[in-house]
PDB file of N, CA and C in Angstrom:
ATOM      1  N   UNK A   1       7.096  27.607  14.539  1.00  0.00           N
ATOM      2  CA  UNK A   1       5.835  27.515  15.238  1.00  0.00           C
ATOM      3  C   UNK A   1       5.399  26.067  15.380  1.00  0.00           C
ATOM      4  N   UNK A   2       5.781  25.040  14.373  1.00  0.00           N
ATOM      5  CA  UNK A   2       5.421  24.069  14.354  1.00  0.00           C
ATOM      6  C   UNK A   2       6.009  22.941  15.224  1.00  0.00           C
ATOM      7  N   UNK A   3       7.096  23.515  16.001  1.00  0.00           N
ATOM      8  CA  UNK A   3       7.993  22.990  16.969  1.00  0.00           C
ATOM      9  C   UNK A   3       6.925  22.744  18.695  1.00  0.00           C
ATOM     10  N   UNK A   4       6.019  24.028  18.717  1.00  0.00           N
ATOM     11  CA  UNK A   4       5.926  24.120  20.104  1.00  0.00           C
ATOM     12  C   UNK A   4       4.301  23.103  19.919  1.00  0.00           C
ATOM     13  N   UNK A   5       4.064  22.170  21.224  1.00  0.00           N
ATOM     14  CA  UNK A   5       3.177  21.288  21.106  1.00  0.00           C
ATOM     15  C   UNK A   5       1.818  22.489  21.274  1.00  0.00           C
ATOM     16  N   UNK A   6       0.765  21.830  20.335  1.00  0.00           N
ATOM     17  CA  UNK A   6      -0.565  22.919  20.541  1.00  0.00           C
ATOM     18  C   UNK A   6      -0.504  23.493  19.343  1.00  0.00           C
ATOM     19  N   UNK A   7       0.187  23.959  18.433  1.00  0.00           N
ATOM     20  CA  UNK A   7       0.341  24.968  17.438  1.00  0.00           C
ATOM     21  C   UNK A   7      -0.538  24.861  16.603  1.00  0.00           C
ATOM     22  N   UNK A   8      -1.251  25.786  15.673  1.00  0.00           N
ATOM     23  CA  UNK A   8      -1.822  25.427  14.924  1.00  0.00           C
ATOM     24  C   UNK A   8      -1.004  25.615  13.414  1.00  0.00           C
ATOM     25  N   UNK A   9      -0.936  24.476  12.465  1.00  0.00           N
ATOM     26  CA  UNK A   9      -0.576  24.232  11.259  1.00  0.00           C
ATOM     27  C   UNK A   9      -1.526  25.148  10.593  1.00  0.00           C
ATOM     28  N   UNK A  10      -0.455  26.253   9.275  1.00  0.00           N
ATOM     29  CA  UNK A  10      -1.593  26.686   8.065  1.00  0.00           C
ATOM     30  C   UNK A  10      -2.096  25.869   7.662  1.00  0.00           C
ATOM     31  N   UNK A  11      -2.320  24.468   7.685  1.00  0.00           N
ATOM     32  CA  UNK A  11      -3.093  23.702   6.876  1.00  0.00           C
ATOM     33  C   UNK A  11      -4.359  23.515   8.138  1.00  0.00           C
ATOM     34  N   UNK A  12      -4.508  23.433   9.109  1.00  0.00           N
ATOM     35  CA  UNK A  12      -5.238  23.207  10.255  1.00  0.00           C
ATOM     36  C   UNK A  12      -6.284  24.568  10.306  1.00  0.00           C
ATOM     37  N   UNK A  13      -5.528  25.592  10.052  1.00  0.00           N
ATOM     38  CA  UNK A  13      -5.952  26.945  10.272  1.00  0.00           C
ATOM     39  C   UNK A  13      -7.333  27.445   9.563  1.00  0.00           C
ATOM     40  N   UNK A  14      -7.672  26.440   8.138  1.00  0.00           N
ATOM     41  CA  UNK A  14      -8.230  26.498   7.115  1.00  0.00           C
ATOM     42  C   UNK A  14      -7.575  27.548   6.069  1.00  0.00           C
ATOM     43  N   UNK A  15      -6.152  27.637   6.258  1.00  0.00           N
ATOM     44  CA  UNK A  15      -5.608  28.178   4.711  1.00  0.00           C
ATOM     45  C   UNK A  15      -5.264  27.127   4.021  1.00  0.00           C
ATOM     46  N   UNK A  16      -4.823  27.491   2.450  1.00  0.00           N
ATOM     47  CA  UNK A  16      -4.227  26.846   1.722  1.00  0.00           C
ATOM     48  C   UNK A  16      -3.215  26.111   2.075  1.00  0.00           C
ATOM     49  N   UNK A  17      -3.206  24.832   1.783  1.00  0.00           N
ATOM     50  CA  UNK A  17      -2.167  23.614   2.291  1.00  0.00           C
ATOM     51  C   UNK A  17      -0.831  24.101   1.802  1.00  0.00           C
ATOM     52  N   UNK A  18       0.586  24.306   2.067  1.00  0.00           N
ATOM     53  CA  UNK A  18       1.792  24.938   1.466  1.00  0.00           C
ATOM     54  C   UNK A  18       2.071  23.827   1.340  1.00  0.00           C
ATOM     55  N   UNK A  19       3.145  23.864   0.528  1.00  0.00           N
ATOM     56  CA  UNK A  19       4.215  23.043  -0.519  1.00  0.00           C
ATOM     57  C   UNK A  19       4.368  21.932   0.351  1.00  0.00           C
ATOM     58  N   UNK A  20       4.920  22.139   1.371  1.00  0.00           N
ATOM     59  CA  UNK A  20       5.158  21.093   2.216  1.00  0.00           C
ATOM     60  C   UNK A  20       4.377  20.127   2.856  1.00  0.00           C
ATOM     61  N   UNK A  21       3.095  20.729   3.040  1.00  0.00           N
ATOM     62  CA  UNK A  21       2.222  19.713   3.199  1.00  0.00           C
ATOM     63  C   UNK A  21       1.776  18.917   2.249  1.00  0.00           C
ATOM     64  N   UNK A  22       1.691  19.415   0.755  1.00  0.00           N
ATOM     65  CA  UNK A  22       1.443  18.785  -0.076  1.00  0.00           C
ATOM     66  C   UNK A  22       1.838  17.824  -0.388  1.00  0.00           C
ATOM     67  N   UNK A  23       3.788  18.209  -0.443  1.00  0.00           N
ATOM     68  CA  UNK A  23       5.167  17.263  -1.116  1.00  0.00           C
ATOM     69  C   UNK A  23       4.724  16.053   0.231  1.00  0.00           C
ATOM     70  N   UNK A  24       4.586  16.131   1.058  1.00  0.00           N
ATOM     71  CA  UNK A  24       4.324  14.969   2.697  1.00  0.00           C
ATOM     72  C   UNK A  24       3.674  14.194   1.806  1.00  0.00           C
ATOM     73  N   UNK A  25       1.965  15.112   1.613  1.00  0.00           N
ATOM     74  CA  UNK A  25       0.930  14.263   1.401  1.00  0.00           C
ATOM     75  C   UNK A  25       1.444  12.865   0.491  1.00  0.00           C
ATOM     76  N   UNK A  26       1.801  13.955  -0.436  1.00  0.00           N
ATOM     77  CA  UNK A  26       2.120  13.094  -1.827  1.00  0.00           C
ATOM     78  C   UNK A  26       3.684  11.999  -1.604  1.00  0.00           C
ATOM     79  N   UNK A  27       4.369  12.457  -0.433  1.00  0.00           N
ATOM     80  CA  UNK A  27       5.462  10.991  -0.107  1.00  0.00           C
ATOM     81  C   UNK A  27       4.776  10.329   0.282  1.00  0.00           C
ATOM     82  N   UNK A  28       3.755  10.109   1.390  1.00  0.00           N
ATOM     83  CA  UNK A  28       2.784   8.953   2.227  1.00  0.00           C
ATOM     84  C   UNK A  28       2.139   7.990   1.114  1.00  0.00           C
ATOM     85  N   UNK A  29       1.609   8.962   0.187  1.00  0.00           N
ATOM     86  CA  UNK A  29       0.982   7.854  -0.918  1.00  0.00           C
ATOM     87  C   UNK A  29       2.147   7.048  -1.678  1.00  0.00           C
ATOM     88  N   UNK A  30       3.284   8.085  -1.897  1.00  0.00           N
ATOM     89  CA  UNK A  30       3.788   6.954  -2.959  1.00  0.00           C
ATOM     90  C   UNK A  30       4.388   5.397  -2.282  1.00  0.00           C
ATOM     91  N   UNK A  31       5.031   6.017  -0.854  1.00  0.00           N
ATOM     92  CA  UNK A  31       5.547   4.919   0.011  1.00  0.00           C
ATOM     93  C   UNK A  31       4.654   3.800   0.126  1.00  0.00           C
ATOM     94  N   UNK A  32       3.390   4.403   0.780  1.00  0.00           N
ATOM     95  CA  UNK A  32       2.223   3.253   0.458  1.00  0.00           C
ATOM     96  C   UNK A  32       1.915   2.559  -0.573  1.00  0.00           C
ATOM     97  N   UNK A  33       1.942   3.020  -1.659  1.00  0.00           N
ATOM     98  CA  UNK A  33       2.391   2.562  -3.122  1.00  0.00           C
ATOM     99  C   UNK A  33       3.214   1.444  -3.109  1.00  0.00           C
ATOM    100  N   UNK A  34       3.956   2.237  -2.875  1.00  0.00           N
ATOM    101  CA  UNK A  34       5.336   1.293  -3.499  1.00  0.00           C
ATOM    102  C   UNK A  34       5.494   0.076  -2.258  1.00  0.00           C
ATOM    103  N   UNK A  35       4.707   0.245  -0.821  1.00  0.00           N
ATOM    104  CA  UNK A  35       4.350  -0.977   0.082  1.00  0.00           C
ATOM    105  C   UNK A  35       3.524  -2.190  -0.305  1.00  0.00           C
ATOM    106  N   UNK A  36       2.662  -1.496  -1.280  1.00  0.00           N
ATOM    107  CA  UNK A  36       1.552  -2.549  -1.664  1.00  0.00           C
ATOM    108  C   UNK A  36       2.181  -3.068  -2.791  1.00  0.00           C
ATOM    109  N   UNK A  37       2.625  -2.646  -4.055  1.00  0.00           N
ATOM    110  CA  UNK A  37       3.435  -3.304  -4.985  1.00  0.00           C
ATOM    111  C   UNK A  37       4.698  -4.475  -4.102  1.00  0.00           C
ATOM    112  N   UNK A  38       5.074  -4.304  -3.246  1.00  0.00           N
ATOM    113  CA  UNK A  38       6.396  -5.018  -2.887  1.00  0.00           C
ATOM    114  C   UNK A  38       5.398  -6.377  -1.967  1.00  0.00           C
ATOM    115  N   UNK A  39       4.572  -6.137  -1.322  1.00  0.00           N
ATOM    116  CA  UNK A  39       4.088  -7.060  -0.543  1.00  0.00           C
ATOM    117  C   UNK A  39       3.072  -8.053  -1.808  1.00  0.00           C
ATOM    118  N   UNK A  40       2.551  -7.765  -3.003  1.00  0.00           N
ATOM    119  CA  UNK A  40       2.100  -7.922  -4.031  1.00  0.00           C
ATOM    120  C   UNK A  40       3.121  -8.656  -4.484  1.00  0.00           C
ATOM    121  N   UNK A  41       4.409  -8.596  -5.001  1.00  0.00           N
ATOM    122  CA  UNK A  41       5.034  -9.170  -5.342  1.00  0.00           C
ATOM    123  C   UNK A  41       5.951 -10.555  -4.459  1.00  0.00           C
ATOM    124  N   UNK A  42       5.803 -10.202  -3.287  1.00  0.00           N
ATOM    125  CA  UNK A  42       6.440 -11.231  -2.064  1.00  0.00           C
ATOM    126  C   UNK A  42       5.394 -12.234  -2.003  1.00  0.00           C
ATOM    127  N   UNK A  43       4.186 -12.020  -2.368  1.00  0.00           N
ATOM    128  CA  UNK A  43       2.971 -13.408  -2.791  1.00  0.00           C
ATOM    129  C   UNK A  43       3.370 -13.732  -3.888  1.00  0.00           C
ATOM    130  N   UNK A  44       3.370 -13.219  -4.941  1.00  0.00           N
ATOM    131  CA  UNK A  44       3.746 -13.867  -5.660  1.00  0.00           C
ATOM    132  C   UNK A  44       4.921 -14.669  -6.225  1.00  0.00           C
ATOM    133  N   UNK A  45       5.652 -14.707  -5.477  1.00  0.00           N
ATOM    134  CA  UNK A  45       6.914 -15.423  -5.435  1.00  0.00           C
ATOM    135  C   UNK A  45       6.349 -16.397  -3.976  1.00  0.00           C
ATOM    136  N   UNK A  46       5.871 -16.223  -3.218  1.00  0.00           N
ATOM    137  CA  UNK A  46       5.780 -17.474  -2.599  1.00  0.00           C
ATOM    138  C   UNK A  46       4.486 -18.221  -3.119  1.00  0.00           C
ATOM    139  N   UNK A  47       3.794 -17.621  -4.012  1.00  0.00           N
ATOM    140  CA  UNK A  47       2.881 -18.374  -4.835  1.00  0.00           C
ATOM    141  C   UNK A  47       3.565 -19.852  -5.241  1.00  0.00           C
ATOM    142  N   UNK A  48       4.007 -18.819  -6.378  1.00  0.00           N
ATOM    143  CA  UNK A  48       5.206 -19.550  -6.777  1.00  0.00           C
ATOM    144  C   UNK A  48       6.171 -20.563  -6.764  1.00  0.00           C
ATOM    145  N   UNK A  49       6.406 -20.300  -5.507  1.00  0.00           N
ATOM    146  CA  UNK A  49       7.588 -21.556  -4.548  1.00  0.00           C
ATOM    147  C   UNK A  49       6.047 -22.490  -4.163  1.00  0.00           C
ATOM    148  N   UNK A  50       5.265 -22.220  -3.790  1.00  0.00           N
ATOM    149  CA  UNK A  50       3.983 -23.278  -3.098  1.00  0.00           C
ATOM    150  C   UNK A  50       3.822 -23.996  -4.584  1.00  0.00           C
ATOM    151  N   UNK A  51       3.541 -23.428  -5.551  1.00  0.00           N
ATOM    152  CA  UNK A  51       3.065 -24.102  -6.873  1.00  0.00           C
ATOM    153  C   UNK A  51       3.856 -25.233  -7.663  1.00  0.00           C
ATOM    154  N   UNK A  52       5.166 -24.880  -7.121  1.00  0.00           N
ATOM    155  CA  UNK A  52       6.414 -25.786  -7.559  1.00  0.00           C
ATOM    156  C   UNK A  52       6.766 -26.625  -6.428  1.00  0.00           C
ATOM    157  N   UNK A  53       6.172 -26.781  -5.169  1.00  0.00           N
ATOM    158  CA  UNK A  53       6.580 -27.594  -4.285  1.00  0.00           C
ATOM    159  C   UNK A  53       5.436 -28.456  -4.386  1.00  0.00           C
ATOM    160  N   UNK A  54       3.980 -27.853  -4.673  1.00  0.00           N
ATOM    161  CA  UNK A  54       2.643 -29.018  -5.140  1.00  0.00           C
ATOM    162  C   UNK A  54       2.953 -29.627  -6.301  1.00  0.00           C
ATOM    163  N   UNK A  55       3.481 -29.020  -7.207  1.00  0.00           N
ATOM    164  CA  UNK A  55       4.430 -29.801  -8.395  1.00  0.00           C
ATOM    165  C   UNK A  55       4.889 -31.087  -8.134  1.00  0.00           C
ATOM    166  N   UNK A  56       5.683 -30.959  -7.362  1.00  0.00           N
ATOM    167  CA  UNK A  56       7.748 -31.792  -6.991  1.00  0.00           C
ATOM    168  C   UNK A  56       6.628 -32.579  -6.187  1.00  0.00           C
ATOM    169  N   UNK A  57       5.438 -32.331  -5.197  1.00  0.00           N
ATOM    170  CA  UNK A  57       5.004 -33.455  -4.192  1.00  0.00           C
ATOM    171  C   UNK A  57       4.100 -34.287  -5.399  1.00  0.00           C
ATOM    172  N   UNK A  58       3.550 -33.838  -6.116  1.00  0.00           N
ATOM    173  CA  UNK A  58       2.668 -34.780  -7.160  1.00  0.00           C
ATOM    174  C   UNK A  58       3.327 -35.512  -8.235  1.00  0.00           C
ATOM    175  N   UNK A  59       4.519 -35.475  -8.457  1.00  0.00           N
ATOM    176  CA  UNK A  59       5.512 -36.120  -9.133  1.00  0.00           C
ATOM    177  C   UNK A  59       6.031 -37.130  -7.944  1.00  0.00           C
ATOM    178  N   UNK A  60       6.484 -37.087  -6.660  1.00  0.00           N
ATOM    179  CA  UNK A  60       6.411 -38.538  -5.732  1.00  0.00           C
ATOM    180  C   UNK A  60       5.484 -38.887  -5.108  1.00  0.00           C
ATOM    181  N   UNK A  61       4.319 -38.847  -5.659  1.00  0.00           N
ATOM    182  CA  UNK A  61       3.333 -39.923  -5.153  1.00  0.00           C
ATOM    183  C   UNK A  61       2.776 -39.246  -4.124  1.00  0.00           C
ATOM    184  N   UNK A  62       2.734 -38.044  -3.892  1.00  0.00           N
ATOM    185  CA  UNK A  62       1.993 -37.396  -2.441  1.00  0.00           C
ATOM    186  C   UNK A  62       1.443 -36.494  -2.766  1.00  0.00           C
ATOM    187  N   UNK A  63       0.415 -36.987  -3.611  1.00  0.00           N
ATOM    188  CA  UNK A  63      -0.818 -36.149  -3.986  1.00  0.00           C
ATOM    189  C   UNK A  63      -2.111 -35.604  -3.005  1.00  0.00           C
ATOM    190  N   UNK A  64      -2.422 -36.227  -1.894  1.00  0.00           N
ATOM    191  CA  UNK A  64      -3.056 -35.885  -1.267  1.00  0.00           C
ATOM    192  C   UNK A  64      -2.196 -34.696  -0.404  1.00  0.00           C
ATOM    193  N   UNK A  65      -1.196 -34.637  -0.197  1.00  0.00           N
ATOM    194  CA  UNK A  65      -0.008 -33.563   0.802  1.00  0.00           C
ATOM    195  C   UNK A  65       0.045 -32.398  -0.229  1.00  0.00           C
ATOM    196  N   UNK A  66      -0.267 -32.547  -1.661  1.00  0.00           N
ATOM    197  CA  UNK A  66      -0.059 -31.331  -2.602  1.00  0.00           C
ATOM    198  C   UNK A  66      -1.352 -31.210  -2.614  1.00  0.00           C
ATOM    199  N   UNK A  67      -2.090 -31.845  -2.713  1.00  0.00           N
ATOM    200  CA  UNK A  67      -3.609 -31.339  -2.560  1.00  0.00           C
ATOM    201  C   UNK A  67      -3.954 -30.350  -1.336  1.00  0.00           C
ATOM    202  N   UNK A  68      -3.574 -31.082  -0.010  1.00  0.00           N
ATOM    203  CA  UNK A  68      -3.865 -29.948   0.870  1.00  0.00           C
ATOM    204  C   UNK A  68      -2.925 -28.702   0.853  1.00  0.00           C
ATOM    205  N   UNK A  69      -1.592 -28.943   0.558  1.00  0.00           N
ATOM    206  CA  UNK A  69      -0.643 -27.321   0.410  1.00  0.00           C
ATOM    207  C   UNK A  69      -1.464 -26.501  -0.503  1.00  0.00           C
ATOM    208  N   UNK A  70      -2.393 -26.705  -1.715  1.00  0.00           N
ATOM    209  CA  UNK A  70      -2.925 -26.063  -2.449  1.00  0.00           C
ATOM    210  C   UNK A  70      -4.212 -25.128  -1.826  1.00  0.00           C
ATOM    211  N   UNK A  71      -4.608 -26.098  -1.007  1.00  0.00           N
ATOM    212  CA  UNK A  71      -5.899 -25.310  -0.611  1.00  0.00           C
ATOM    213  C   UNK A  71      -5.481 -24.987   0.577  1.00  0.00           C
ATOM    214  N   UNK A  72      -4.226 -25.201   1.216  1.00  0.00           N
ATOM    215  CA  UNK A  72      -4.124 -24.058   2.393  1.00  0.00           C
ATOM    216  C   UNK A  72      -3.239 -22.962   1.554  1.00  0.00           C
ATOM    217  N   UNK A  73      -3.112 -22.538   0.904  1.00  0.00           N
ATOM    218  CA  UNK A  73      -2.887 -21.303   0.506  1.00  0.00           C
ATOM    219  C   UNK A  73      -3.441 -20.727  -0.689  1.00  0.00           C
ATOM    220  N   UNK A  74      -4.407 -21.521  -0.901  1.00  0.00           N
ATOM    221  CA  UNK A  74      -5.487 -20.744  -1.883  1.00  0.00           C
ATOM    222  C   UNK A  74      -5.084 -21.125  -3.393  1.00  0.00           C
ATOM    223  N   UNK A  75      -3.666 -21.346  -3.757  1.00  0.00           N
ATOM    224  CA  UNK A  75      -3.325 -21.452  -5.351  1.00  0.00           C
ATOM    225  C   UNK A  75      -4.714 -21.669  -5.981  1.00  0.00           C
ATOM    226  N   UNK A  76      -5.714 -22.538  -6.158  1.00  0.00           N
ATOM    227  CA  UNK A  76      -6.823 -22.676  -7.359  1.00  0.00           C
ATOM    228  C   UNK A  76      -7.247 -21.401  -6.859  1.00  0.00           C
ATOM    229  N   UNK A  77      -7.762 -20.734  -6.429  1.00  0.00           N
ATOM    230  CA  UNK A  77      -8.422 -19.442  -6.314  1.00  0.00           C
ATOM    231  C   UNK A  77      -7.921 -18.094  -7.097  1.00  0.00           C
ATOM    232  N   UNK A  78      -6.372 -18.112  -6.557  1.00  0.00           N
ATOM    233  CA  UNK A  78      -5.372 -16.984  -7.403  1.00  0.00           C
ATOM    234  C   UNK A  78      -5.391 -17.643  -8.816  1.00  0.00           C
ATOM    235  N   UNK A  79      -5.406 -19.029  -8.986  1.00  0.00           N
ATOM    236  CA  UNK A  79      -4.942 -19.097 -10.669  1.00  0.00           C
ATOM    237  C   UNK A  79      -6.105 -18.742 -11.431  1.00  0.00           C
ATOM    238  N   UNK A  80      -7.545 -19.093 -10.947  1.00  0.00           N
ATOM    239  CA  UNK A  80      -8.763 -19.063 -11.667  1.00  0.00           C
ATOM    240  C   UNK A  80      -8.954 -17.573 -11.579  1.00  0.00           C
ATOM    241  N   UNK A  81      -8.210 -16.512 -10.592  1.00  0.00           N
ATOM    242  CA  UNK A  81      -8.968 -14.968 -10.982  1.00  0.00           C
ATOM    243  C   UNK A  81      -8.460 -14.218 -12.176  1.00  0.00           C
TER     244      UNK A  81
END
């Protein structure tokens, strides 16, 4: 039934949601989950690489160039929360 366009879903119908809608529900969240952990972690590794390149520039004398890489990507903000 769920093939032909228009149909109405038991979950649409106002019955009880079946297994399958549930097991869906509950893949969408974990994927989303597990989207926000991975994009969470891809900052923090380019945190990371920014924090060690304001490093390496303030060790040759280009402190004002590590000063601004810092505040264009926020590092004092993430380290102080």
């Amino acid at each position: 039934m769920s093939e032909h366009a228009g149909a109405v879903m038991p979950s649409e119908a106002g019955t009880r949601p079946s297994f399958l809608d549930r097991f869906a529900t509950k893949l969408v969240a974990l994927l989303q989950n597990t989207q926000t952990r991975s994009d969470e972690a891809t900052q923090q590794k380019l945190n990371a690489i920014a924090d060690a390149l304001s490093d390496l520039m303030n060790r040759q004398d280009q402190a004002q160039d590590a000063r601004e890489l810092r505040l264009a990507v926020g590092l004092e903000k993430r380290e102080s929360s």
